[in-house]
N, C-alpha and C. Protein backbone atom coordinates (compact mmCIF):
# COMPACT_ATOMS: atom_id res chain seq x y z
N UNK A 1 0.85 -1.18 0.00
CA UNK A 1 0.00 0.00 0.00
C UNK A 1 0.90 1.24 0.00
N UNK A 2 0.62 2.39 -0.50
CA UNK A 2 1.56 3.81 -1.03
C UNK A 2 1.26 4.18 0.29
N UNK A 3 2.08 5.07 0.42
CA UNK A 3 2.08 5.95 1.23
C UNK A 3 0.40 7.00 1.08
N UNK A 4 0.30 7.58 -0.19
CA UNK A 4 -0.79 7.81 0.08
C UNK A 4 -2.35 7.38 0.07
N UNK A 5 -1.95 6.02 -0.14
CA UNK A 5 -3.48 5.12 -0.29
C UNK A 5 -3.30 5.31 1.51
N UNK A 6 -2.42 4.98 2.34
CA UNK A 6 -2.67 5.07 4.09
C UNK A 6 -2.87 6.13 4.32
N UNK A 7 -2.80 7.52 3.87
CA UNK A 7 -3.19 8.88 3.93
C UNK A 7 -4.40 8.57 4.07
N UNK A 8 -4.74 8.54 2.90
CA UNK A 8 -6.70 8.28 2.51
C UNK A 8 -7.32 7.71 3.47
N UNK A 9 -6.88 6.41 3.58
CA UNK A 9 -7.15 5.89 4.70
C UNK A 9 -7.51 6.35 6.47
N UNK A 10 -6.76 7.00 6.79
CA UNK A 10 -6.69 7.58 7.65
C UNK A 10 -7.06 9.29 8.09
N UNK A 11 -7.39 9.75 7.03
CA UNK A 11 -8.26 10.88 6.46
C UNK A 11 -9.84 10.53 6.33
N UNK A 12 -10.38 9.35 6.38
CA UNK A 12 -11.22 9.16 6.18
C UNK A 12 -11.97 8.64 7.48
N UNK A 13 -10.82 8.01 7.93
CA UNK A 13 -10.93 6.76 9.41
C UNK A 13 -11.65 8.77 10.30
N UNK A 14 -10.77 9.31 10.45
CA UNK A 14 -10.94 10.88 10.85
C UNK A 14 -12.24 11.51 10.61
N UNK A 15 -12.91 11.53 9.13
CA UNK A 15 -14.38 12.16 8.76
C UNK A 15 -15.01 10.88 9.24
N UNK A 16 -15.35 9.55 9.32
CA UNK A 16 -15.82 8.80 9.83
C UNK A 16 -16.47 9.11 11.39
N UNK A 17 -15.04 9.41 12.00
CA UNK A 17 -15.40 9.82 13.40
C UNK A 17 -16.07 10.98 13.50
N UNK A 18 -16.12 11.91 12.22
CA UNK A 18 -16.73 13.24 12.98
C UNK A 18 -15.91 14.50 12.90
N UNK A 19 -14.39 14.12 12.62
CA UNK A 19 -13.12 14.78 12.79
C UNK A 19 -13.68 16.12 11.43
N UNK A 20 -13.38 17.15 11.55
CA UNK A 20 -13.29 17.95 10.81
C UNK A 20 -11.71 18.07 10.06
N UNK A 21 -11.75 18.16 8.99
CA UNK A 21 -10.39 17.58 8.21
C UNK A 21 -10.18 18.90 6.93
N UNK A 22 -9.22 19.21 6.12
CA UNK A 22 -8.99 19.82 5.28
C UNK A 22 -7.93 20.34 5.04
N UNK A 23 -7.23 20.94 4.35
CA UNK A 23 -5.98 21.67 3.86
C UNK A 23 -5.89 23.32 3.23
N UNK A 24 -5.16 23.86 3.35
CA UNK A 24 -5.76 24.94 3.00
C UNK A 24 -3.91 25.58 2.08
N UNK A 25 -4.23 26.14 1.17
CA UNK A 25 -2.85 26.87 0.06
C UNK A 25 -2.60 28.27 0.69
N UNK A 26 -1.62 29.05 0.47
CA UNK A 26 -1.17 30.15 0.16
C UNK A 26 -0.35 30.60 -1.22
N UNK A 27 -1.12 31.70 -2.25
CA UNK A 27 -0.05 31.05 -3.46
C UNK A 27 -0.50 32.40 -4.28
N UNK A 28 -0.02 32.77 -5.06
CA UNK A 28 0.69 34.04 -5.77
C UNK A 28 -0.18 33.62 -7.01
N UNK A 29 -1.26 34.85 -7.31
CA UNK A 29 -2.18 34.52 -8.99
C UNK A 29 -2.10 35.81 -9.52
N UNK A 30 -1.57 36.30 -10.39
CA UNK A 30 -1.43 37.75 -11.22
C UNK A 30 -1.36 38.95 -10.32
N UNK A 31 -0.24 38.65 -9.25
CA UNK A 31 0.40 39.53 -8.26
C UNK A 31 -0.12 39.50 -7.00
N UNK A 32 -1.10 38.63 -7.10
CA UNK A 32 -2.04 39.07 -5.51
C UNK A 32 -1.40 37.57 -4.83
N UNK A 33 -1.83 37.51 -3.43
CA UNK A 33 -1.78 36.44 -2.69
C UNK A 33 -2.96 35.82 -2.56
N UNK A 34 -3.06 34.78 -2.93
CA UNK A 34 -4.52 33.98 -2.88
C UNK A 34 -4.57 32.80 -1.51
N UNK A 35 -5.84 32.59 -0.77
CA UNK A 35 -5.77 31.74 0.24
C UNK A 35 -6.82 30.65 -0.25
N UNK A 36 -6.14 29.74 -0.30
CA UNK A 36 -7.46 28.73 -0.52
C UNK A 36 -7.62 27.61 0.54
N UNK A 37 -8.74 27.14 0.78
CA UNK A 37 -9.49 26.56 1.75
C UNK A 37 -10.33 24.89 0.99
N UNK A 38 -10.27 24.09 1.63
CA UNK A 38 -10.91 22.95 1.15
C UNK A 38 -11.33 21.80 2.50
N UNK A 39 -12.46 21.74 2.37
CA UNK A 39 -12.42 20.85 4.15
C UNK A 39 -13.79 20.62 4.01
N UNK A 40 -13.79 19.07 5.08
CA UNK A 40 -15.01 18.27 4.42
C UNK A 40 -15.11 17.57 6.57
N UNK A 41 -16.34 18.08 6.39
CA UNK A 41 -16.80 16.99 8.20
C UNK A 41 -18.00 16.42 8.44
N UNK A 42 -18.28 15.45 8.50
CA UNK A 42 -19.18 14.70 8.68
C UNK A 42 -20.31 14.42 10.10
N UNK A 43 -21.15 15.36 9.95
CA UNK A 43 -22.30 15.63 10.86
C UNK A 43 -23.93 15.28 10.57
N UNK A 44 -24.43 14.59 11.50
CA UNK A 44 -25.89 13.82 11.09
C UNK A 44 -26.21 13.02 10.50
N UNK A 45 -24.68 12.06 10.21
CA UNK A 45 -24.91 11.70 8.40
C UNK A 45 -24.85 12.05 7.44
N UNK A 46 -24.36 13.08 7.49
CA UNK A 46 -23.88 14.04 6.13
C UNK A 46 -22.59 14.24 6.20
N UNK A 47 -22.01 14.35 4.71
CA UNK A 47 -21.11 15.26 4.82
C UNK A 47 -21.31 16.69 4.03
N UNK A 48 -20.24 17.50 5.03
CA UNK A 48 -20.20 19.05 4.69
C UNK A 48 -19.05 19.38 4.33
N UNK A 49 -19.24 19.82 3.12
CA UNK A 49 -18.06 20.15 2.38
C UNK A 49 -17.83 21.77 2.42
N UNK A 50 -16.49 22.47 2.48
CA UNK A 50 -16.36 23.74 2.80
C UNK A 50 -15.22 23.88 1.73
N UNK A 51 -15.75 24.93 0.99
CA UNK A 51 -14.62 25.86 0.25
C UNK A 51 -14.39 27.15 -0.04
N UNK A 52 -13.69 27.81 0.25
CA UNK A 52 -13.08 29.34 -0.18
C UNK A 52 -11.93 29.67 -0.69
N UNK A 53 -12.09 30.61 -1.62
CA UNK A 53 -11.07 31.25 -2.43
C UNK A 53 -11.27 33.04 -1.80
N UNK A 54 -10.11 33.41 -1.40
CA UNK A 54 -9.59 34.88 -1.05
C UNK A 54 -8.46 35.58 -1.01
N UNK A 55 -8.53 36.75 -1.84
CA UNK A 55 -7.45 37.34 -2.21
C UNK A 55 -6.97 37.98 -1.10
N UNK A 56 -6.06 38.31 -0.74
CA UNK A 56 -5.49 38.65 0.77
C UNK A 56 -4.99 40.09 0.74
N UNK A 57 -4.19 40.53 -1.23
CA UNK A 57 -4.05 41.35 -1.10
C UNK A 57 -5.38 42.75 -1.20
N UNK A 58 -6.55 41.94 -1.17
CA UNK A 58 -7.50 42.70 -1.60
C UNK A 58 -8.79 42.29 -0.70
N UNK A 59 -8.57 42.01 0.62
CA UNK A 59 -9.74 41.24 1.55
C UNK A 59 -10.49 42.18 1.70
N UNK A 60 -10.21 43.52 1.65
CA UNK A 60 -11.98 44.37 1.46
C UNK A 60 -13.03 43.98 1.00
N UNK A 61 -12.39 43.87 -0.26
CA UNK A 61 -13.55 43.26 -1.07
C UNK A 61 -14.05 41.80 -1.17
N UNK A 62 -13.14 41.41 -0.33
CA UNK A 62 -13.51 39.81 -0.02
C UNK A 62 -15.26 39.87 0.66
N UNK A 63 -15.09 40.96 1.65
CA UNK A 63 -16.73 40.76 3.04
C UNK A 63 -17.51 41.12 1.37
N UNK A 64 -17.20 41.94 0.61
CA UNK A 64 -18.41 41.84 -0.50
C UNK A 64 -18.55 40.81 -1.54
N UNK A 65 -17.78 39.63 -1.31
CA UNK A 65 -18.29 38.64 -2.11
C UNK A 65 -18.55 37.06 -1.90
N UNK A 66 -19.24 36.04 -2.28
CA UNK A 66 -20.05 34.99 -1.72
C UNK A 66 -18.84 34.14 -2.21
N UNK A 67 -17.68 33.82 -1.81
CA UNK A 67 -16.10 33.03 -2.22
C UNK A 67 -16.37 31.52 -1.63
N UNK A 68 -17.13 31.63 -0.50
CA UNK A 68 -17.34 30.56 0.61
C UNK A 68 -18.04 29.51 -0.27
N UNK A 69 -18.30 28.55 -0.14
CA UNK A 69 -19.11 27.28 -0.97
C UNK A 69 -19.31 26.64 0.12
N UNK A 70 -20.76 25.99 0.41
CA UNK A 70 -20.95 24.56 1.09
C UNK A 70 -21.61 23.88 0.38
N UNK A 71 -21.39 22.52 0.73
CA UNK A 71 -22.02 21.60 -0.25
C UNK A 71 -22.36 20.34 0.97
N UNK A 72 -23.76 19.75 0.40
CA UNK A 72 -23.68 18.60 1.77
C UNK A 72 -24.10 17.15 0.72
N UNK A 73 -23.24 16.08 1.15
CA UNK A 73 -23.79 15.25 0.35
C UNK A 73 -24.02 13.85 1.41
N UNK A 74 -24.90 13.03 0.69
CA UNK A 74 -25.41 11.97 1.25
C UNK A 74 -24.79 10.53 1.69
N UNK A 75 -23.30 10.56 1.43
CA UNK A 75 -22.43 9.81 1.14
C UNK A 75 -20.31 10.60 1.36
N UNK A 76 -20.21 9.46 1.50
CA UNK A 76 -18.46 9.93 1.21
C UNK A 76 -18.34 9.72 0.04
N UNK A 77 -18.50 8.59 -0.56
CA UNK A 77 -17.98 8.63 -1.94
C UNK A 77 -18.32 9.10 -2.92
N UNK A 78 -20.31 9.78 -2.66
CA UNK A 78 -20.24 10.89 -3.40
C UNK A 78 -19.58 12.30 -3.12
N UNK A 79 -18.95 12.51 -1.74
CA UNK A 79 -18.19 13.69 -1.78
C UNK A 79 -16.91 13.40 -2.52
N UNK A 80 -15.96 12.60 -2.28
CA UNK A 80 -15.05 11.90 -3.09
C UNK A 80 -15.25 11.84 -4.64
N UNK A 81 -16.12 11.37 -5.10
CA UNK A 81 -16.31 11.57 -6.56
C UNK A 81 -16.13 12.87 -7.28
N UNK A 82 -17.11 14.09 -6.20
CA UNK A 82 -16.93 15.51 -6.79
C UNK A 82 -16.17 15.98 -6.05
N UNK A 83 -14.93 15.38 -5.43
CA UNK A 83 -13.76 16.20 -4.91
C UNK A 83 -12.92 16.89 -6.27
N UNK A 84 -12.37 18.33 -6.26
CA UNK A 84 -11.71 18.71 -7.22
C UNK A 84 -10.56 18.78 -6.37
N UNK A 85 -9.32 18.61 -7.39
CA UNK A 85 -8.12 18.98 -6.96
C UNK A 85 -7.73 20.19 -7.32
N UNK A 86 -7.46 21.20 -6.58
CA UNK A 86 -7.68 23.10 -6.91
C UNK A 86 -6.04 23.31 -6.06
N UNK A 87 -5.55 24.00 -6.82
CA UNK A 87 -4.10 24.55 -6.28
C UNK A 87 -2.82 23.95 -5.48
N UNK A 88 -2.87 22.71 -6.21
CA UNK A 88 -2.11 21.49 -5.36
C UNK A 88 -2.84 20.99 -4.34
N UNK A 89 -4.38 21.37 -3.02
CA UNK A 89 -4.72 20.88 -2.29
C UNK A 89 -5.52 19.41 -3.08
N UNK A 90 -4.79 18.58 -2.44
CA UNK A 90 -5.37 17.07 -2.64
C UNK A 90 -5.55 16.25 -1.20
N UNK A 91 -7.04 15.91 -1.57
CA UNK A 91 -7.75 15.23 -0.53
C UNK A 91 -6.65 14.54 0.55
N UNK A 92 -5.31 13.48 -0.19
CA UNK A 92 -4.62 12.71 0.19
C UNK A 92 -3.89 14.18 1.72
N UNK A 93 -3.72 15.06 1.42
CA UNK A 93 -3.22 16.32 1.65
C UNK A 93 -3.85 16.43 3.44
N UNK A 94 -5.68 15.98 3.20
CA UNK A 94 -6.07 16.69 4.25
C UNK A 94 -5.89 16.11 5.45
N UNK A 95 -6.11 17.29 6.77
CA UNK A 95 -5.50 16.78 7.97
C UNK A 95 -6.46 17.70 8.62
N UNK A 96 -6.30 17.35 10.37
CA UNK A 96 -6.95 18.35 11.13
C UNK A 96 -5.82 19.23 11.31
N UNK A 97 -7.00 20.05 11.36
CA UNK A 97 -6.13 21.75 11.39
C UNK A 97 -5.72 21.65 12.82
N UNK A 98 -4.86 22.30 13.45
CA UNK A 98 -3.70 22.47 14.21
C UNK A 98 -4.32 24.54 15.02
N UNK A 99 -5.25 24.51 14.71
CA UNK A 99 -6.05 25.68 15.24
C UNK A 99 -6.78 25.97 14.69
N UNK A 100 -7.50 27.12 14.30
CA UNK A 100 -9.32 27.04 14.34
C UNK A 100 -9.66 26.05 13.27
N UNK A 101 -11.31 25.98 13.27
CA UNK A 101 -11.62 25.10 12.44
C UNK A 101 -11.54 25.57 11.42
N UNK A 102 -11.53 24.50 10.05
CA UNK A 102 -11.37 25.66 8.94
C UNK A 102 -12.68 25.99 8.55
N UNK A 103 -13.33 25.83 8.78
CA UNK A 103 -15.48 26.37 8.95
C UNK A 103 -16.01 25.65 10.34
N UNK A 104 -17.09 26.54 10.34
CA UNK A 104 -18.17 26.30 11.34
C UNK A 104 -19.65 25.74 11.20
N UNK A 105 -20.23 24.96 11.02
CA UNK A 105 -21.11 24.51 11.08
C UNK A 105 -22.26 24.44 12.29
């Protein structure tokens, strides 16, 4: 087994329990600093999927726009199926965050 098939594994063993999980970029797009966000937790039987894109050099205008995404699906492997891989963050990637959550539910 790869190294990251036991990632998965254990990324999942994590949303199973409840664990709130995700990864998040810092990364340079036509001069600005961009923050991106990707994180998925599993509550009621659902999962909740969380995503944001925000420009850092320009977060004013961030409170005026809807960047945030939730998505809830009925299944893992339908969240898994419509997982995108966006700015190097890959699922194999995600972990619990190490301080705040990366959303609130």
């Amino acid at each position: 087994m790869t190294d990251d098939m036991k990632q998965r594994e254990r990324v999942i063993a994590l949303i199973e329990r409840g664990r709130q999980v995700g990864a998040n970029r810092l990364f340079k797009r036509g001069g600005c600093t961009i923050y991106y966000v990707s994180a998925v937790q599993k509550k009621d039987g659902k999962y909740i999927a969380y995503t944001d894109e925000c420009d850092l050099d320009n977060n004013m205008f961030h409170e005026n726009e809807d960047t945030e995404r939730i998505t809830e699906y009925d299944s893992l492997d339908e969240y898994l199926n419509g997982f995108e891989e966006r700015y190097g963050v890959r699922f194999e990637d995600f972990g619990v965050s190490k301080g705040n959550k990366f959303f609130h539910i």
